[in-house]
Each structure stands twice: as C-alpha cells, then as structure tokens.
Protein backbone atom coordinates (compact mmCIF):
# COMPACT_ATOMS: atom_id res chain seq x y z
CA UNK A 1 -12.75 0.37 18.59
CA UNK A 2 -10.35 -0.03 15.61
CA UNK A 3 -9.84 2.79 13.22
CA UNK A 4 -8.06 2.22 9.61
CA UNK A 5 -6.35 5.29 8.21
CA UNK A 6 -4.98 5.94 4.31
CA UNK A 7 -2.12 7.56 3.77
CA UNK A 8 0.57 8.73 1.49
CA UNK A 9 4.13 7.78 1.25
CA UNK A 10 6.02 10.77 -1.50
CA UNK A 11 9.45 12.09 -1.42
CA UNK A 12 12.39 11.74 0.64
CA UNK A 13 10.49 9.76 2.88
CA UNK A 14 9.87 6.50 0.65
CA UNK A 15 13.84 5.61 1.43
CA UNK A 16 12.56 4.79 4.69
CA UNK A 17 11.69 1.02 5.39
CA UNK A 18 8.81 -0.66 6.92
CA UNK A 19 10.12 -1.12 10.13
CA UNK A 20 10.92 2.69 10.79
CA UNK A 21 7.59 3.49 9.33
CA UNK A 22 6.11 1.57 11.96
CA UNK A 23 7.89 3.47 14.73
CA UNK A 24 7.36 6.73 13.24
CA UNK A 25 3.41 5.51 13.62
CA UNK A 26 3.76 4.75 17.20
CA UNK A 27 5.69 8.30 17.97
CA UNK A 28 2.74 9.91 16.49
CA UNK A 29 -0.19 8.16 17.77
CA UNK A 30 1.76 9.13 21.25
CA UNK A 31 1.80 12.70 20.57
CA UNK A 32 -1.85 12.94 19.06
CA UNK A 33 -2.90 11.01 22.40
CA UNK A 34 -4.47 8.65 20.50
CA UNK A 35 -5.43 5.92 23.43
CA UNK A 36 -4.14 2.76 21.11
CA UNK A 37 -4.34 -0.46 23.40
CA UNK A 38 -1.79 -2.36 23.89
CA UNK A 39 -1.11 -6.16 23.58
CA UNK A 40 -0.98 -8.75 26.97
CA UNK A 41 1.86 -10.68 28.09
CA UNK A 42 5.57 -9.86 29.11
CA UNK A 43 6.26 -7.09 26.31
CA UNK A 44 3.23 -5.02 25.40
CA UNK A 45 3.55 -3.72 22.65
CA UNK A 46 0.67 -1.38 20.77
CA UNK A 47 -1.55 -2.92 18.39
CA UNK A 48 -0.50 -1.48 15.24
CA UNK A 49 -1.43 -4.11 11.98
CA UNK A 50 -0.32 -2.64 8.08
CA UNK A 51 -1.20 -3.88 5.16
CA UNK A 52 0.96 -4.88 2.22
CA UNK A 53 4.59 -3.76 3.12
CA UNK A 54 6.12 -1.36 0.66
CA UNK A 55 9.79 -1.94 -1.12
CA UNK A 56 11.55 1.04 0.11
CA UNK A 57 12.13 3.54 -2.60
CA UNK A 58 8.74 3.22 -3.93
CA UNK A 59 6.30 5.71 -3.21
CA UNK A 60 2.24 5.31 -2.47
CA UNK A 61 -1.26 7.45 -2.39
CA UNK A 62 -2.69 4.21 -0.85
CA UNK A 63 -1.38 3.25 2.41
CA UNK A 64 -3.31 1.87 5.66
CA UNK A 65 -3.31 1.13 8.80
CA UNK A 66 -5.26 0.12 11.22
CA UNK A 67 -5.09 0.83 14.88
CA UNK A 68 -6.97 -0.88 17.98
CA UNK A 69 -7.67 1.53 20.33
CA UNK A 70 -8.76 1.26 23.94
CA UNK A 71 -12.65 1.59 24.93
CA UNK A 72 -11.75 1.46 28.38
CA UNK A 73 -9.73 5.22 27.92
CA UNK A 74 -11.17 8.31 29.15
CA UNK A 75 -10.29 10.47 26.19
CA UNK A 76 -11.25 7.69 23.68
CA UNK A 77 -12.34 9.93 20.95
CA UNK A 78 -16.35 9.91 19.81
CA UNK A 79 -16.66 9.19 16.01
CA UNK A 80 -17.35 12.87 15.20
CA UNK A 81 -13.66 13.51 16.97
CA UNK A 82 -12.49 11.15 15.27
CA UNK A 83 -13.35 12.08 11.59
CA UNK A 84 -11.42 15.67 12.47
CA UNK A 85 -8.58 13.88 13.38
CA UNK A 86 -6.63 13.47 10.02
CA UNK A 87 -5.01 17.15 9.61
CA UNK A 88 -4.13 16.92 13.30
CA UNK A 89 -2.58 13.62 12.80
CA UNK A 90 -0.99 14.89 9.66
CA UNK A 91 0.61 17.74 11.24
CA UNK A 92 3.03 15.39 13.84
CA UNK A 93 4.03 12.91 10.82
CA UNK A 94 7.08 13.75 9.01
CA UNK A 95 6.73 15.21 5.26
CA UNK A 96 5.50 13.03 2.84
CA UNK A 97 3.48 11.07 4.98
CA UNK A 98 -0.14 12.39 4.58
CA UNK A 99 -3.73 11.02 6.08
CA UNK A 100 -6.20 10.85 3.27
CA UNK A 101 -8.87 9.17 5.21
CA UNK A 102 -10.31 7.98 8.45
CA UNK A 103 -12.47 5.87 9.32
CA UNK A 104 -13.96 3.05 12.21
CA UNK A 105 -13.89 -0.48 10.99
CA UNK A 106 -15.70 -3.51 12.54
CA UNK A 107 -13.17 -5.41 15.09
CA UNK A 108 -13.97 -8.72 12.90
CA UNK A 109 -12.93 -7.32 9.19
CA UNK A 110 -10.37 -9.09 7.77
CA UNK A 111 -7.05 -7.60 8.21
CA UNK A 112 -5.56 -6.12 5.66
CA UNK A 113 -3.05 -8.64 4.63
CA UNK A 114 -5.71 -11.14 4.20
CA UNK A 115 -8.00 -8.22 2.48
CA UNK A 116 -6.10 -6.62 -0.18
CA UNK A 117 -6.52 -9.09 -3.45
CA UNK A 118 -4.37 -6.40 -5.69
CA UNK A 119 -2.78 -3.11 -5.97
CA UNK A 120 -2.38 -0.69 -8.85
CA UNK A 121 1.23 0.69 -9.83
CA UNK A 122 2.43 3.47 -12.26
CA UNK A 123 6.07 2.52 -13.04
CA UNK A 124 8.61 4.60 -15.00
CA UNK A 125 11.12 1.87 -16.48
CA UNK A 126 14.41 4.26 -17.50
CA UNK A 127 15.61 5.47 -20.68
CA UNK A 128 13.80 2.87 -22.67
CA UNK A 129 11.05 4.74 -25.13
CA UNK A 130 7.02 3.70 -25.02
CA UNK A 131 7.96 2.02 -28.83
CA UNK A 132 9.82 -0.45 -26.92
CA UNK A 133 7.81 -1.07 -23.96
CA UNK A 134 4.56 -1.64 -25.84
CA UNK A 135 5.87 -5.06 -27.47
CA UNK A 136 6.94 -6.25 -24.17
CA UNK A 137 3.85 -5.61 -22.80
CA UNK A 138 1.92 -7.51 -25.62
CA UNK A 139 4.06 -10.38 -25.39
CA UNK A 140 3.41 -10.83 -21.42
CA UNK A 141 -0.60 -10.17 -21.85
CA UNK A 142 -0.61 -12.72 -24.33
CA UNK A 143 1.41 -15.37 -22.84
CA UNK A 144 -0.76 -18.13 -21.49
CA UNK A 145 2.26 -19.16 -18.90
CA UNK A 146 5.16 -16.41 -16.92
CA UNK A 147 7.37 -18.46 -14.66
CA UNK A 148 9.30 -16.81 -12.52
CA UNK A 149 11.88 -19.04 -9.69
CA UNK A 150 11.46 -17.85 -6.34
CA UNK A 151 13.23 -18.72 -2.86
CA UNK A 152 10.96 -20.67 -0.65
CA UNK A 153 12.14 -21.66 2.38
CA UNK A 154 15.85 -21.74 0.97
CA UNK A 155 14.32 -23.68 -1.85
CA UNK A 156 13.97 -22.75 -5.39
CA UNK A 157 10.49 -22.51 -6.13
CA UNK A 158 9.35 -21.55 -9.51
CA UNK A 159 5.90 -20.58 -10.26
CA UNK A 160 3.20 -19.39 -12.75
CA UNK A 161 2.67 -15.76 -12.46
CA UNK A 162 0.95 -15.01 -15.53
CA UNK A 163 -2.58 -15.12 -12.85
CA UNK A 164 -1.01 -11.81 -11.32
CA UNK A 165 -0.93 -9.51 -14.04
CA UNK A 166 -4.41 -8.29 -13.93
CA UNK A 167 -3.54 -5.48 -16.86
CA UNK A 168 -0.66 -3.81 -18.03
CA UNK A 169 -0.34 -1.08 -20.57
CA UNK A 170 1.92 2.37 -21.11
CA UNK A 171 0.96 5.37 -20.22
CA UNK A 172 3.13 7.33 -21.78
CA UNK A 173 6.97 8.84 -22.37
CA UNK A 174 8.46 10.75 -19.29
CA UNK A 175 11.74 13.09 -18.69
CA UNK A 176 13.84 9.39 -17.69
CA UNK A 177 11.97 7.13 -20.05
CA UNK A 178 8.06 5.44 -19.62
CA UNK A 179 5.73 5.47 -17.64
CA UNK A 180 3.39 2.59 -17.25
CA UNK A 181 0.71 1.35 -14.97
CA UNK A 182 0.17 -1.80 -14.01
CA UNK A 183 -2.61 -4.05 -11.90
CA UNK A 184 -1.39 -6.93 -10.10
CA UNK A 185 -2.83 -9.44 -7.86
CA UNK A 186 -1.46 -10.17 -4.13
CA UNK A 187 -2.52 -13.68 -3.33
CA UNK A 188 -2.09 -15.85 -2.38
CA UNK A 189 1.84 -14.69 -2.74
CA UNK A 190 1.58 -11.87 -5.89
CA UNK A 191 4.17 -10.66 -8.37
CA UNK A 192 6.80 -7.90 -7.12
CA UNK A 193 7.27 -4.67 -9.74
CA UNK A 194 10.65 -5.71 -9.89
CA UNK A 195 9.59 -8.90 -11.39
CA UNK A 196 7.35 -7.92 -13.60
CA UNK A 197 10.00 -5.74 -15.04
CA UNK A 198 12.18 -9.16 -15.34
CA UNK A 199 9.34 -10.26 -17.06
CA UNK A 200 9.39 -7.63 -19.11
CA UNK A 201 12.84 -7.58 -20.07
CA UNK A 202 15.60 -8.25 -17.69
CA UNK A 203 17.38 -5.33 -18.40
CA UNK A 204 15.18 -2.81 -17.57
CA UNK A 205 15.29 -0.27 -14.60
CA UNK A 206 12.85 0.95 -12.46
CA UNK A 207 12.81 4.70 -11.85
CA UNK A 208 10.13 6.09 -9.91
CA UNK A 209 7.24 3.59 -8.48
CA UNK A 210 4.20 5.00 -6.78
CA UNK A 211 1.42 2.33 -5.60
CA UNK A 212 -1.80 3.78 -6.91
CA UNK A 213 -4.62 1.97 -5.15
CA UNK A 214 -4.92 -1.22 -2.86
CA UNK A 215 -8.35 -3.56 -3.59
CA UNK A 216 -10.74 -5.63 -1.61
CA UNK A 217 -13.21 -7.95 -2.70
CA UNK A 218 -16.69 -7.57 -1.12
CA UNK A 219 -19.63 -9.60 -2.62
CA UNK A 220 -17.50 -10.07 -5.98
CA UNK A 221 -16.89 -6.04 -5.89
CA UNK A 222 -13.71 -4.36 -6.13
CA UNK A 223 -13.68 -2.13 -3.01
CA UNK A 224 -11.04 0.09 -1.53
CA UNK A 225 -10.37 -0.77 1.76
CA UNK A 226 -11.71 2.41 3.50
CA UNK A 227 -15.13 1.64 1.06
CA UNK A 228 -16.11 -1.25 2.49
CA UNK A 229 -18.80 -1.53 5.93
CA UNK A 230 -17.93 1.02 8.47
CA UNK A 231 -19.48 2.89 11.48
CA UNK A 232 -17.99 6.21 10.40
CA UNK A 233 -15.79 7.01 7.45
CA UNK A 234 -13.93 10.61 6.80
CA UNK A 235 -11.78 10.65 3.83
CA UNK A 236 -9.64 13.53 1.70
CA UNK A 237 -8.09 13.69 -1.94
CA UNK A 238 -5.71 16.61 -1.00
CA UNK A 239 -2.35 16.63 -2.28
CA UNK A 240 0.37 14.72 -0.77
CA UNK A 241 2.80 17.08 0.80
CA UNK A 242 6.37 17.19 -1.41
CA UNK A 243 9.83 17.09 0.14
C-alpha cells in the first residue's frame, strides 16, 4: 500500500532543510507505528519519496509525501484507519508541520518528482512598493526570451526560462514591501523564486515565500496531487499551526 500525505511547512520550522525534514518524517512514522517497509540490500532504509524539495526559509501549505507501507504487517491500517490518521500524525510532528490530507495512491502513479508540472508562490520582495513591481512584471510577461546562466555539471549553462513563468502579477503592498504571486513550471528543470526575482530586478530581496499549491497533469487537467485516482482520499483545510 502507499499512502501520500499534504502538509504544511509555517514558522520557525521552514529554517529547517530537506534532509532534517526527512528524519523528522521517519521519527514520526515510528512513533505513530505506521508499518512503512523498508528497502532490500545491506542498509535498509524506509521508503520515504518527497516531492519538489523546498529552499529552506520558504514556507508551504502544499507539501507531500508519500510513504510505502508494508502489506505483510499485522497492524497495517484498513483505509477507514487510515483516513483518521492525520490529527494523530499531526500531534507527534513538531509545530508548523501540519497534515492537510491523506490519502492511498496506486503503487504505479508517477512519483512526485516526475508528477508535479508547476507550483504556485506568493512572494513578498522587500521594501520595494507595488508601483515598482508592476513594470517589472510587465516587462518579463512580455518578453518573448528570459535567459538565465546556470551551473550544469560545473559548466555554465544558460537557458530560456521565459517557458516557466506560467503568470505573474502583484497582489498587493505588505508591512516589508509586496506581495506577489507567481505560477511557475518545474520541468523539465523549472525556474527558482530567487531567479525570477533576478529576473525581475537583481536587486530585489525576498522576504517571506510560502509555496501555495503543487500541480499535476491528468488527461490535459490541472490536478493537485492528492486529486488525482485514489482508493481512499481524506483531506483538511484547517489552519496551519503558528510558531
């Protein structure tokens, strides 16, 4: 059986990276007795797979995973269990880490790093006023061509980006400076927030970055990952616990 969770990532917690994250998961799927299996070979090791890895220091209402767990196990959960897992699960993660939804996924879905086509952002660039955002933004919507150079295997690559930037447009002023939201493609290799804001104007800082929503494609529809086929699906809109 493999199960896909959503999740937040708010507050104090988005200053932890990727890799932590990933062994926070694994201390908690322990202590809910979740019965995840575990890979063959020399070092086992439990078969965890994220999606789209998350710069630290930016937040997100739209995080997954998705966990393998063993059929084998006595206390394998049934999917009714299962769907009243989520504030159990949410009361062993640290704060700011919040399950939003549950559900079992087909052991043959694409993972989610092949899956996701695009995420949504809202961006606050600092102490720069929505009069002087909005004419950056126009300029990069109407650009037929954004390079950007890249390092690709300790080679400077530079490509076209100007596919990436699905739509772009403020939102409005905030207590730092502007808020904006942005849609951006993922593959094949995407376009970073932080260079988008290079885009943008060089001189620009980011202040706070939440990812909104991660995409799917399914039959030429735009599908949220936890949308798409399933055998059993339990999902929540609460409020993401603040630090």
């Amino acid at each position: 059986m493999r199960v896909r969770i959503r999740f937040t990532k708010t507050g104090k917690i988005r200053w932890t990276s990727h890799r932590d994250l990933a062994r926070v998961w694994e201390r908690v799927i322990r202590r809910v007795g979740l019965p995840v299996a575990y890979s063959q070979g020399f070092s086992p090791h439990p078969k965890l797979h994220f999606g789209l890895a998350l710069s630290t220091g930016h937040e997100s209402v739209a995080e997954f995973i998705d966990i393998d767990l063993d059929d084998d196990a006595p206390n394998v959960p049934s999917p009714a269990e299962l769907l009243l897992l989520p504030p159990r699960i949410t009361a062993a993660l640290p704060i700011g880490l919040q399950v939003t939804g549950i559900g079992i996924i087909p052991t043959s879905t694409d993972s989610l790093q092949q899956a996701v086509v695009s995420c949504e952002w809202d961006i606050e660039v600092r102490e720069v006023s929505p009069q002087q955002v909005a004419p950056a933004i126009e300029r990069v919507l109407a650009a037929d061509e954004l390079t950007i150079t890249r390092q690709r295997k300790g080679k400077d690559v530079t490509d076209d980006v100007r596919p990436y930037v699905l739509d772009l447009a403020v939102v409005g002023p905030t207590d730092g400076g502007t808020q904006l939201h942005a849609h951006l493609a993922t593959q094949p290799r995407g376009l970073r927030v932080s260079e988008l804001l290079a885009l943008l104007d060089p001189a620009w800082d980011e202040g706070l970055v939440r990812r909104t929503h991660q995409w799917t494609l399914i039959d030429g529809a735009r599908i949220e990952p936890l949308e798409g086929p399933s055998e059993a699906t339990s999902t929540s809109h609460a409020t993401a616990r603040a630090s």
